[in-house]
N, C-alpha and C. Protein backbone atom coordinates (compact mmCIF):
# COMPACT_ATOMS: atom_id res chain seq x y z
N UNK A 1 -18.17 110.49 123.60
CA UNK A 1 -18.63 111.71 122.95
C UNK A 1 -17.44 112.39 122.29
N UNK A 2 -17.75 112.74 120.89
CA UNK A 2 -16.07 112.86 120.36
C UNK A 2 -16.20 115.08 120.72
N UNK A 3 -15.81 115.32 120.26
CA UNK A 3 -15.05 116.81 120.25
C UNK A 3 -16.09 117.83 119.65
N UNK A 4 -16.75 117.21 118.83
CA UNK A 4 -17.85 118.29 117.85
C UNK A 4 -19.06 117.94 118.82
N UNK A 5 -19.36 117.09 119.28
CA UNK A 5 -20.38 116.63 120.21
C UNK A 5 -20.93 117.57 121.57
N UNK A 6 -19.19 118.18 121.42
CA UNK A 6 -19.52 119.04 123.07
C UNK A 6 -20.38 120.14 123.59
N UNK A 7 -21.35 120.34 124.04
CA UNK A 7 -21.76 121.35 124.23
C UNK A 7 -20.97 122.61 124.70
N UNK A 8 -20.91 123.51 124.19
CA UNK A 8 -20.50 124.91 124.99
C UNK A 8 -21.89 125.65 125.08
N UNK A 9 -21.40 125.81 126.62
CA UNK A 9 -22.24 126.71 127.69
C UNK A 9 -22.74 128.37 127.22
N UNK A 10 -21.44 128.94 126.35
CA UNK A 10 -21.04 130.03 126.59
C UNK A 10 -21.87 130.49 125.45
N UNK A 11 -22.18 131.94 125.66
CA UNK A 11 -23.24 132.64 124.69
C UNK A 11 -22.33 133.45 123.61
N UNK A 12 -20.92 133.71 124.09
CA UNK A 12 -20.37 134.72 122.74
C UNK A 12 -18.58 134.16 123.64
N UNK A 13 -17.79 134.42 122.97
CA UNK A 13 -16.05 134.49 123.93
C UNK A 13 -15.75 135.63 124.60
N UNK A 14 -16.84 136.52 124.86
CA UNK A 14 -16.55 137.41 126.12
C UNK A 14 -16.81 136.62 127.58
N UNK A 15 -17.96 136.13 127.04
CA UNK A 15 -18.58 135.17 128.43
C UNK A 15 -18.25 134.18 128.97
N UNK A 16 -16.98 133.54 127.76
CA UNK A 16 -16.33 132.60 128.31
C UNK A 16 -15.04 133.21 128.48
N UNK A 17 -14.47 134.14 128.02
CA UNK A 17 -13.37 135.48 128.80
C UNK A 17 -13.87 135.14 130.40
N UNK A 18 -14.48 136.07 129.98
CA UNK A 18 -15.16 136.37 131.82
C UNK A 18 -15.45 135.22 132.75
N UNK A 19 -15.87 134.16 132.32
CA UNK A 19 -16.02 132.95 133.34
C UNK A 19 -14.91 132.35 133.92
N UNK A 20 -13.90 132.79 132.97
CA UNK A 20 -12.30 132.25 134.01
C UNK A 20 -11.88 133.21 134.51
N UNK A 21 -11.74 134.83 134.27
CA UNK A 21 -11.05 135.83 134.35
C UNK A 21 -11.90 136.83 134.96
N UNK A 22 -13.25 136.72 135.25
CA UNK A 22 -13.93 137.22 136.03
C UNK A 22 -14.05 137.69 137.33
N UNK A 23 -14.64 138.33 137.52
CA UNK A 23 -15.24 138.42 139.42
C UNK A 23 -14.20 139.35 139.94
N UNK A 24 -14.01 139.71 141.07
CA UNK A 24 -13.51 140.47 141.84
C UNK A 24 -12.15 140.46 142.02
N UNK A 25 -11.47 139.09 141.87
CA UNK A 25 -10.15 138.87 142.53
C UNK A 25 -9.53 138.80 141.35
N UNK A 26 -10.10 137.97 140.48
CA UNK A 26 -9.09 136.89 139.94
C UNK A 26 -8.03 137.44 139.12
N UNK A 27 -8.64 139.02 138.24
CA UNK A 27 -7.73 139.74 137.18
C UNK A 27 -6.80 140.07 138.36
N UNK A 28 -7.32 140.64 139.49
CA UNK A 28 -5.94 140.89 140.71
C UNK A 28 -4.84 139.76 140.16
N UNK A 29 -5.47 138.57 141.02
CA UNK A 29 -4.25 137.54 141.27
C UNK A 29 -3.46 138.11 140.41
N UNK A 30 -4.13 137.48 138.67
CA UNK A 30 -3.42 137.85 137.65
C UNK A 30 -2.34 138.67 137.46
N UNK A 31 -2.74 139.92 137.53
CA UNK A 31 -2.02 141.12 137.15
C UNK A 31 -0.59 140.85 138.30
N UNK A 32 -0.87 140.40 139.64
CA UNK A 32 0.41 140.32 140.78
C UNK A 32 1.11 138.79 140.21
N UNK A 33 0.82 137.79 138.98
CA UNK A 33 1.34 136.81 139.09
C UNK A 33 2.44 136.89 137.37
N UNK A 34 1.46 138.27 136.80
CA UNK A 34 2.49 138.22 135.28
C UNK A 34 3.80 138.21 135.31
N UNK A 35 4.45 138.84 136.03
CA UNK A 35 5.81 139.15 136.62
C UNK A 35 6.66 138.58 136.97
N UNK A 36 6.15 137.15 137.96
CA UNK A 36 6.66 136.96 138.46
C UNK A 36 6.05 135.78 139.34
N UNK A 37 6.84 134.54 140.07
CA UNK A 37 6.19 133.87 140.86
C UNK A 37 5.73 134.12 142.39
N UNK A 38 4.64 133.37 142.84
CA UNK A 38 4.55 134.21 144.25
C UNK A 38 4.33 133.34 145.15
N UNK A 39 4.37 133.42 146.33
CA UNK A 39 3.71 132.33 147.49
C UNK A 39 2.40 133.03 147.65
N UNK A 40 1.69 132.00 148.12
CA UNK A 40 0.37 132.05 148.82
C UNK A 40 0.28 133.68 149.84
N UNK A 41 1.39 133.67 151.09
CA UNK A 41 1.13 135.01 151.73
C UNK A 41 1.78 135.73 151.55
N UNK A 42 2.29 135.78 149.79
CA UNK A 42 2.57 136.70 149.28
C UNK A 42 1.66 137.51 148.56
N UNK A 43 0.98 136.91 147.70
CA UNK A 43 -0.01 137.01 147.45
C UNK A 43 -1.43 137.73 148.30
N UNK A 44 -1.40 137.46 149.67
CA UNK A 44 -2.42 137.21 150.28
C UNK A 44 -1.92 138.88 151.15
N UNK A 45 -0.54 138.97 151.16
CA UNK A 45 0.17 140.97 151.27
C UNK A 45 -0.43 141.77 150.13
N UNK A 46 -0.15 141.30 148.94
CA UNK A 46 -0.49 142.26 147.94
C UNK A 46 -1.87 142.23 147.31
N UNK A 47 -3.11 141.58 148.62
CA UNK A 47 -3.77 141.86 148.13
C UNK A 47 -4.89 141.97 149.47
N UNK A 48 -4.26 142.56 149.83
CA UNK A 48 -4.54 142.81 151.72
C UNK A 48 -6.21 142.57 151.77
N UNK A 49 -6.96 143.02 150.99
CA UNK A 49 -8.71 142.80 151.10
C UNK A 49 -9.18 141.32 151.05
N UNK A 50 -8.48 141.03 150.53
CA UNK A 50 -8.90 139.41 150.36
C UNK A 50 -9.06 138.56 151.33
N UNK A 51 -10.16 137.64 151.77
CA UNK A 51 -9.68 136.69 152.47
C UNK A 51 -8.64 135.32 152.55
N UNK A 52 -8.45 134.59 153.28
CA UNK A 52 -7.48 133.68 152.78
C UNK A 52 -7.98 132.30 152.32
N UNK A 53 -9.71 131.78 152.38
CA UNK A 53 -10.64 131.11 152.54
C UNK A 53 -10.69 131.95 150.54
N UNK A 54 -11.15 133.16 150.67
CA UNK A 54 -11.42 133.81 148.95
C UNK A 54 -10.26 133.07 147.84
N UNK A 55 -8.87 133.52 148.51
CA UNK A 55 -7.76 133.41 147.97
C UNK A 55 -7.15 132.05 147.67
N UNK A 56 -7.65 131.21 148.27
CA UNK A 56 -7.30 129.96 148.16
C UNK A 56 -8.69 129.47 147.13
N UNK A 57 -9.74 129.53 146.92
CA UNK A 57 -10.70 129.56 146.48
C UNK A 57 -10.27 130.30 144.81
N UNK A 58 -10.35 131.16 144.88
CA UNK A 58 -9.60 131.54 143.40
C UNK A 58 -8.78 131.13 143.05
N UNK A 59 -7.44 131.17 143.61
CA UNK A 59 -6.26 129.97 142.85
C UNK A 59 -6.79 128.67 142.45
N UNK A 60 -7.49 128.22 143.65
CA UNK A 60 -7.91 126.21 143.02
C UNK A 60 -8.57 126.54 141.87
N UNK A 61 -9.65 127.66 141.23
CA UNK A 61 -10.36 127.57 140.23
C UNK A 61 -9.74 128.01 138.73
N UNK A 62 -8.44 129.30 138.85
CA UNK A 62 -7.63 129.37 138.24
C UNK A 62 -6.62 127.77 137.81
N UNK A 63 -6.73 127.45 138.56
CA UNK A 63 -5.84 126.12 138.29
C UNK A 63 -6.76 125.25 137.47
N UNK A 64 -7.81 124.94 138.29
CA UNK A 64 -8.79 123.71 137.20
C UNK A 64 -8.48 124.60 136.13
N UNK A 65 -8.58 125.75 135.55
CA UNK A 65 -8.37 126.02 134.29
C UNK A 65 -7.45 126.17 133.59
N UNK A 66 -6.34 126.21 134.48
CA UNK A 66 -4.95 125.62 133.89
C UNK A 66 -4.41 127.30 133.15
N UNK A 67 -5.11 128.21 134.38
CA UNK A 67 -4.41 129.61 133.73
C UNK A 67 -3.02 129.71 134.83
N UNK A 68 -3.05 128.84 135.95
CA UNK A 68 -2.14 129.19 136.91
C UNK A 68 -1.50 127.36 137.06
N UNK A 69 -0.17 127.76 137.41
CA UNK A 69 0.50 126.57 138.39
C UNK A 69 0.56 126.66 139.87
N UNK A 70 0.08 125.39 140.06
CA UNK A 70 0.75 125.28 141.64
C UNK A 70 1.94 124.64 142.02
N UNK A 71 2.89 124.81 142.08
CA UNK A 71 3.97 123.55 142.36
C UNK A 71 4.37 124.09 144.05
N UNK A 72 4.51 122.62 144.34
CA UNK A 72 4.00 122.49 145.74
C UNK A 72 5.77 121.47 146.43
N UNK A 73 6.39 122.52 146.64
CA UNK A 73 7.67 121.51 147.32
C UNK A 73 7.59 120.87 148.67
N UNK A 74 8.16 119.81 148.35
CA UNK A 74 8.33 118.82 149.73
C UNK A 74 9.25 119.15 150.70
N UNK A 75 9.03 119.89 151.34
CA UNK A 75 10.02 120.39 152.42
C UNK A 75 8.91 120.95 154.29
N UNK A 76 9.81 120.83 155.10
CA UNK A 76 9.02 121.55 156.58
C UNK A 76 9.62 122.50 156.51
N UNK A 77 8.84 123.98 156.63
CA UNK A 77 7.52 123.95 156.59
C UNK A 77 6.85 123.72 155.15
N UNK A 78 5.97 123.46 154.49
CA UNK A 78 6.03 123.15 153.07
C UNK A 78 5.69 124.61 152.29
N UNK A 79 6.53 124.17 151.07
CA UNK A 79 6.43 126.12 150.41
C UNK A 79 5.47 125.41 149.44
N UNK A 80 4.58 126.07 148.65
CA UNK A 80 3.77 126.59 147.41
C UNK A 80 4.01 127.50 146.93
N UNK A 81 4.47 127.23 145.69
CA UNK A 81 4.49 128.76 144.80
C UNK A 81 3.17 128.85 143.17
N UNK A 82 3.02 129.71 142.83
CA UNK A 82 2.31 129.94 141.81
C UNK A 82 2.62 130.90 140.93
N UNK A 83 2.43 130.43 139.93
CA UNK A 83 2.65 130.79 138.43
C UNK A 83 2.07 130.78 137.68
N UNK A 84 2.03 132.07 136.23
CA UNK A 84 1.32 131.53 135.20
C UNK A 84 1.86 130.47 134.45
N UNK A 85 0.73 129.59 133.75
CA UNK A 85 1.15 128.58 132.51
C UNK A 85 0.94 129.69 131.41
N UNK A 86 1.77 128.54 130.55
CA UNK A 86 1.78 129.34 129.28
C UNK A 86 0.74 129.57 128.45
N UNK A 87 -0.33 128.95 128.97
CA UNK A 87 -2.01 129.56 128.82
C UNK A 87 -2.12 130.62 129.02
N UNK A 88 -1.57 131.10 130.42
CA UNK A 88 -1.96 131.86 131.47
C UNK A 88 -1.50 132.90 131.18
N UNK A 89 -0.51 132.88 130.23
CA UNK A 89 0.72 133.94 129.89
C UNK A 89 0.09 134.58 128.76
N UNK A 90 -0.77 134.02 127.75
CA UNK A 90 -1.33 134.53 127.00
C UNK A 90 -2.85 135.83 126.91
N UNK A 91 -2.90 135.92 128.50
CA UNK A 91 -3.60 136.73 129.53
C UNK A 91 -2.96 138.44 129.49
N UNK A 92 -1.60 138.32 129.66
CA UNK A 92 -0.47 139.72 130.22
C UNK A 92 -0.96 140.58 129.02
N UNK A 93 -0.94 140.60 127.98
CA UNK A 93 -1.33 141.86 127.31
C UNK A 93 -3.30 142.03 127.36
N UNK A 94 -3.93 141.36 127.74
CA UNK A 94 -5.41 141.80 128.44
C UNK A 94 -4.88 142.63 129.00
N UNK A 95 -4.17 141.62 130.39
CA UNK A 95 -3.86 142.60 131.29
C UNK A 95 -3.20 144.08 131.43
N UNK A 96 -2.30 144.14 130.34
CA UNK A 96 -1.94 145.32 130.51
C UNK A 96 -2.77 146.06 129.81
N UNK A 97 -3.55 145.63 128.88
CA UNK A 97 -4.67 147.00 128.45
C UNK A 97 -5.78 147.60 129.25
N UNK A 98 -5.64 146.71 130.30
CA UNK A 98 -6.90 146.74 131.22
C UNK A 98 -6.26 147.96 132.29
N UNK A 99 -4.81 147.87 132.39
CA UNK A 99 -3.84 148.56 133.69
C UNK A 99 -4.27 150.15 133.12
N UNK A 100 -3.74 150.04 131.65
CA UNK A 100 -3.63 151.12 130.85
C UNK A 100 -4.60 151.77 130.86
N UNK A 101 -5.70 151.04 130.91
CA UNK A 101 -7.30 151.83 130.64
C UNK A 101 -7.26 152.42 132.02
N UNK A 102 -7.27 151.49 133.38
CA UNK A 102 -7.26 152.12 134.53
C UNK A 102 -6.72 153.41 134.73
N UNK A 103 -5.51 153.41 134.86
CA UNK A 103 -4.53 154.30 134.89
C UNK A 103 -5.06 155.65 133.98
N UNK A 104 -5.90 155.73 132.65
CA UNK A 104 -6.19 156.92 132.19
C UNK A 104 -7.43 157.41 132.86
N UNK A 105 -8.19 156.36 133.27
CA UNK A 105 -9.66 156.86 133.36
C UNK A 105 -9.99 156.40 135.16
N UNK A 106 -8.80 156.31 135.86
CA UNK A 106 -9.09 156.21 137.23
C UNK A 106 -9.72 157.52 137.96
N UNK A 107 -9.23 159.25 137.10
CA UNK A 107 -9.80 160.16 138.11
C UNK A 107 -11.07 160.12 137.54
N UNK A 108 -11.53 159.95 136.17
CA UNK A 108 -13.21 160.18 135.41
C UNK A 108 -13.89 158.94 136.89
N UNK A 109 -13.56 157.54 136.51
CA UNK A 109 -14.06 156.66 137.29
C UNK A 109 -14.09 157.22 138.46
N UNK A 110 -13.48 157.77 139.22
CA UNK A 110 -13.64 158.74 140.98
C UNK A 110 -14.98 159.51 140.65
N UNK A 111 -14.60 160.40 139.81
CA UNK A 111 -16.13 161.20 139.61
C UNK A 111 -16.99 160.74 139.85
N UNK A 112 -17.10 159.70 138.63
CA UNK A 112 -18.64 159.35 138.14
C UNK A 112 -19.08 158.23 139.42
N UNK A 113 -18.78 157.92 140.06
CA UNK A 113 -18.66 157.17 141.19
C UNK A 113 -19.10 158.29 142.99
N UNK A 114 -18.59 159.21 142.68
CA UNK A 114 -18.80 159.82 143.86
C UNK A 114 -19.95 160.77 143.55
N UNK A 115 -20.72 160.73 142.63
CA UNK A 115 -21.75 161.64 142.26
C UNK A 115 -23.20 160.68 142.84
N UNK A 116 -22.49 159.05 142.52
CA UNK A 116 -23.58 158.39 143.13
C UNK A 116 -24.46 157.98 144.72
């Protein structure tokens, strides 16, 4: 099946935005991985709600999509670290518009939230 053949799933490129970058955790990971590389229970500190069953679960799916690295050294005890790819890197200014939006409209969002 050559390249024009392929079906896409996706109804508009928000929806395929959102199907990698979606859900609860994953802009987290994100936003704690632009910076900088991290271990697993590093990761798993800075994002204290998470489970570690969730967290491992989001990285493997970030990875099939090749927004994150795993490189995995051979050593006892064995380290894992993670990173963005340079896919992945093309994410950080989402991300920071998304921080930015937070950051202005976090007390409105309290409101409109505690009225409910």
């Amino acid at each position: 099946m050559s390249e024009d053949n392929v079906i896409c799933d996706f109804g508009c490129p928000v929806e395929a935005a959102l199907a990698v970058i979606g859900g609860k955790w994953k802009g987290i990971i994100l936003y704690h991985l632009r910076s900088d590389v991290r271990r697993f229970n590093e990761l798993k500190r800075l994002i204290p709600n998470i489970t570690q069953r969730m967290l491992t679960k989001q990285l493997r799916e970030l990875e099939a999509d090749q927004i994150i690295h795993r490189e995995i050294f051979q050593q006892i005890p064995p380290k894992v670290e993670y990173s963005l790819t340079e896919f992945g890197l093309t994410l950080t200014p989402i991300l920071q518009t998304i921080q930015k939006w937070g950051v202005e409209y976090i007390e409105k969002i309290s409101k409109i939230r505690s009225k409910t």
